[in-house]
C-alpha atoms as a PDB file:
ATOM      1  CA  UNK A   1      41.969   4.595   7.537  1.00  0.00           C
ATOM      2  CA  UNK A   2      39.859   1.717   9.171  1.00  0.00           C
ATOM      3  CA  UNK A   3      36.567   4.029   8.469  1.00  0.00           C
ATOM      4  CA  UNK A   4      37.065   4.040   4.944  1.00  0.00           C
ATOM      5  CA  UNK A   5      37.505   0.540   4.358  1.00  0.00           C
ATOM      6  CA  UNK A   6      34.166  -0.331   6.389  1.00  0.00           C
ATOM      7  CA  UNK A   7      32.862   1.872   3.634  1.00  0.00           C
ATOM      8  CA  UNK A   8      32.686  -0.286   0.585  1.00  0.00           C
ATOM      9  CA  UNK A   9      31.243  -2.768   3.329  1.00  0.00           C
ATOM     10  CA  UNK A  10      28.175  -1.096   5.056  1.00  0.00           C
ATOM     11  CA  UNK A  11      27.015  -0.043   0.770  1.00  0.00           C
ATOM     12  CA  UNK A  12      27.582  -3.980   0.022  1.00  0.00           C
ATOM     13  CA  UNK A  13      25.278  -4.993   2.970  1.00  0.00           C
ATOM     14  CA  UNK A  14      22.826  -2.512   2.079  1.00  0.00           C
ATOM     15  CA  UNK A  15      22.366  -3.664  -1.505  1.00  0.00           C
ATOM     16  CA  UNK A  16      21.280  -6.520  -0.011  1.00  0.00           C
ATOM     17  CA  UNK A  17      17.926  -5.932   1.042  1.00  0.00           C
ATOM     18  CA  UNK A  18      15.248  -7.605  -0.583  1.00  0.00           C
ATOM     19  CA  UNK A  19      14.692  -6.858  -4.309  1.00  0.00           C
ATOM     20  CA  UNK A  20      11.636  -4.605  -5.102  1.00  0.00           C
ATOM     21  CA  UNK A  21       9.241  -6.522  -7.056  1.00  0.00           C
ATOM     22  CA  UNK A  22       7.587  -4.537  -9.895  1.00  0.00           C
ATOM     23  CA  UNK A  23       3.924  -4.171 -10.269  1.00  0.00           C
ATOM     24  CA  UNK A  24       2.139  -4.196 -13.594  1.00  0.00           C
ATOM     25  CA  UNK A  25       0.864  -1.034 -14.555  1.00  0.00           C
ATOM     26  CA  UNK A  26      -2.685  -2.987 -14.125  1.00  0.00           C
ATOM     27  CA  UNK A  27      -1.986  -3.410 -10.419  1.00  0.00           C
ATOM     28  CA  UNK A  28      -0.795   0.086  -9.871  1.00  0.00           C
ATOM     29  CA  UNK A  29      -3.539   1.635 -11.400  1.00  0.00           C
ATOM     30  CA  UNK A  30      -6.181  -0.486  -9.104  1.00  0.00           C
ATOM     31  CA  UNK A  31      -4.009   0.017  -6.644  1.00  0.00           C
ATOM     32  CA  UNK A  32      -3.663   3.862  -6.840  1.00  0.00           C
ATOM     33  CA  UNK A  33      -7.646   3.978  -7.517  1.00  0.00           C
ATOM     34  CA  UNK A  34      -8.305   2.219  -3.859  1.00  0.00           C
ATOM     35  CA  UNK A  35      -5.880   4.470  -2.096  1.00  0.00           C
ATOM     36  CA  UNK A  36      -7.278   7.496  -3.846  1.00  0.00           C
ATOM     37  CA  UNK A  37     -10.844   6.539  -2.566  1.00  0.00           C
ATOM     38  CA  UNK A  38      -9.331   5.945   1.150  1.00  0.00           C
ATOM     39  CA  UNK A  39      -8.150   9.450   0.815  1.00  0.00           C
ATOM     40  CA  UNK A  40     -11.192  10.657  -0.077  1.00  0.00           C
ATOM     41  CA  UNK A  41     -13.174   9.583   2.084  1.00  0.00           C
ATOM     42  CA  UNK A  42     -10.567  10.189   5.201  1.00  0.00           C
ATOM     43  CA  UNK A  43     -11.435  12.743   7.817  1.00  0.00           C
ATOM     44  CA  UNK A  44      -7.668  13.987   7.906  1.00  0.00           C
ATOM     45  CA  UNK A  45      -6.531  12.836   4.301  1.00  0.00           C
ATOM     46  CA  UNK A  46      -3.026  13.806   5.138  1.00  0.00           C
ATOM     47  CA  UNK A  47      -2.946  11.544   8.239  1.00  0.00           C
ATOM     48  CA  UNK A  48      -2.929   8.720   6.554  1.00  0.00           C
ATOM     49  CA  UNK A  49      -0.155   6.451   6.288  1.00  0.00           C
ATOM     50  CA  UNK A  50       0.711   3.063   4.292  1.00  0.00           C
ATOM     51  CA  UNK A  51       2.421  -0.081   5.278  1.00  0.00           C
ATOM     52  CA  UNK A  52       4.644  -0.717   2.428  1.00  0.00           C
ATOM     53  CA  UNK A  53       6.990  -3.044   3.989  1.00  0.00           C
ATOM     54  CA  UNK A  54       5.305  -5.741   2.245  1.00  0.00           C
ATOM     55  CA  UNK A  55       2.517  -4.977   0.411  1.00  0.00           C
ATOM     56  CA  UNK A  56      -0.402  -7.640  -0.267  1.00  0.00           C
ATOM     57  CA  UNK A  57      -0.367  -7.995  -3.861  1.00  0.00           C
ATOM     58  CA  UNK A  58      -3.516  -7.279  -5.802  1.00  0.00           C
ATOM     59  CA  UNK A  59      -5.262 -10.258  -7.038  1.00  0.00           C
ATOM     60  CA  UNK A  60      -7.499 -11.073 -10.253  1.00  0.00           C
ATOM     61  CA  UNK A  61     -10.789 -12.585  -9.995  1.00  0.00           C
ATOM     62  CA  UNK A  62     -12.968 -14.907 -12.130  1.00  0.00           C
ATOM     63  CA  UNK A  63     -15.393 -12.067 -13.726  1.00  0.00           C
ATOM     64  CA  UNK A  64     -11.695  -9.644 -14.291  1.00  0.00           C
ATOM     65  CA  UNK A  65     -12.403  -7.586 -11.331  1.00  0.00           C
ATOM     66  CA  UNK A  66      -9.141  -7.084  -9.263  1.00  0.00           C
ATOM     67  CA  UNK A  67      -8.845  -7.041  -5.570  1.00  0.00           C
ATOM     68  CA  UNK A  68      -6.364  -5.020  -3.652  1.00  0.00           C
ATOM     69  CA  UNK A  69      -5.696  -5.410   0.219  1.00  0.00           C
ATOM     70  CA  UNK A  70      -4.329  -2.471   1.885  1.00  0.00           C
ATOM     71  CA  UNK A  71      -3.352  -2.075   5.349  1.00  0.00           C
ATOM     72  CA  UNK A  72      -3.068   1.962   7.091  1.00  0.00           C
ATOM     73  CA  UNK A  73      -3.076   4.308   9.362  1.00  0.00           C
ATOM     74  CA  UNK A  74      -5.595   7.322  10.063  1.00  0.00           C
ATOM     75  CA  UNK A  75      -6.533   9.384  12.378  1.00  0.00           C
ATOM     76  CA  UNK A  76      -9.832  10.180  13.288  1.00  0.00           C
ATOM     77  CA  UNK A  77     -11.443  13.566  14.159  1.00  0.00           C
ATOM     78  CA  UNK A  78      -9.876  13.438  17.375  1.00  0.00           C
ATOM     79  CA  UNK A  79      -6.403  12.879  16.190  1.00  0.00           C
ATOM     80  CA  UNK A  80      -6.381   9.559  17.627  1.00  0.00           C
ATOM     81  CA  UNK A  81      -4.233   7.042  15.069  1.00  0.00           C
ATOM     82  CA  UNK A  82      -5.759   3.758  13.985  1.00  0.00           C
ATOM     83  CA  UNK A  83      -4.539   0.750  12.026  1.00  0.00           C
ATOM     84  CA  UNK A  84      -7.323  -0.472   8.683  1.00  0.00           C
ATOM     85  CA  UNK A  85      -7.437  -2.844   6.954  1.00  0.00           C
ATOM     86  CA  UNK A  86      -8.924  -2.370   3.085  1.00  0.00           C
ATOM     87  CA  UNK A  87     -10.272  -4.295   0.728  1.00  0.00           C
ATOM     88  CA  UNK A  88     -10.745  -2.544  -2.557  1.00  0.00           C
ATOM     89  CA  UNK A  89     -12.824  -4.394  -5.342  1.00  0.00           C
ATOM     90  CA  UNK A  90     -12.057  -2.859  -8.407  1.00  0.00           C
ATOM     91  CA  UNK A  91     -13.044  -3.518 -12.548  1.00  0.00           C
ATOM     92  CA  UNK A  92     -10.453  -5.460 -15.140  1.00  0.00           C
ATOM     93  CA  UNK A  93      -9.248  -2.175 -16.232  1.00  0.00           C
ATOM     94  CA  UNK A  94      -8.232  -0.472 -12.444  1.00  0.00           C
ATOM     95  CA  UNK A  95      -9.930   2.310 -12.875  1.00  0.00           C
ATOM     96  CA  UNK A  96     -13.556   1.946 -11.597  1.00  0.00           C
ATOM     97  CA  UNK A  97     -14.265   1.952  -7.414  1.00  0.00           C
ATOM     98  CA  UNK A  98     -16.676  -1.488  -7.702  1.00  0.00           C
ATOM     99  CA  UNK A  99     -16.687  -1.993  -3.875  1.00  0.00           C
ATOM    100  CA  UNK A 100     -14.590  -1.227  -0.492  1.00  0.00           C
ATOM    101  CA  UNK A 101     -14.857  -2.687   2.791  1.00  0.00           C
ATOM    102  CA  UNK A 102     -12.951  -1.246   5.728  1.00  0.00           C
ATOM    103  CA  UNK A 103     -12.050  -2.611   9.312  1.00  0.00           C
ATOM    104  CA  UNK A 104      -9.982  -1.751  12.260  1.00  0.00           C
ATOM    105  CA  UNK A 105      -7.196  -4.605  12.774  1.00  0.00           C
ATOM    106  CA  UNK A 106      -6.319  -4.184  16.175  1.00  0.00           C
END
């Protein structure tokens, strides 16, 4: 009988994580575009992993180009996991690759 009352409980404390914050479909697209090229370019595509805990949210420059940080792990051709850190430059409309620069953050 105690069990099922903790029940109502435990689902109230888990509703109260923190909200998920929506992404315009702008974002997601640049986003999705940067993580595609990652993938692409990967030596074990299907190693890869993201951190979505928190994810850095994608920000608009002066000229409408967007940036999106993104931080993963790979492993290499060894199967030896490593941590990135991306930085995807990508056009006003989220669709075009303009630039990506890629470094280890140990």
């Amino acid at each position: 009988m105690k069990k099922l009352s903790l029940l109502p409980m435990m689902f109230a404390l888990a509703a109260c994580g923190k909200p998920a914050v929506a992404e315009n479909p702008l974002d997601a697209a640049a986003r999705r575009t940067c993580m595609d090229t990652i993938a692409a370019r990967a030596t074990n595509s299907k190693s890869i992993s993201y951190d979505t805990d928190a994810p850095s949210p994608v920000t608009h420059g002066a000229n409408g180009q967007l940036e999106v940080p993104l931080k993963f792990s790979a492993k290499n051709e060894m199967n030896i996991a490593s941590t990135m850190q991306a930085r995807c430059v990508v056009s006003s409309d989220g669709k075009t690759l303009a630039g990506i620069t890629v470094k280890d953050s140990r």
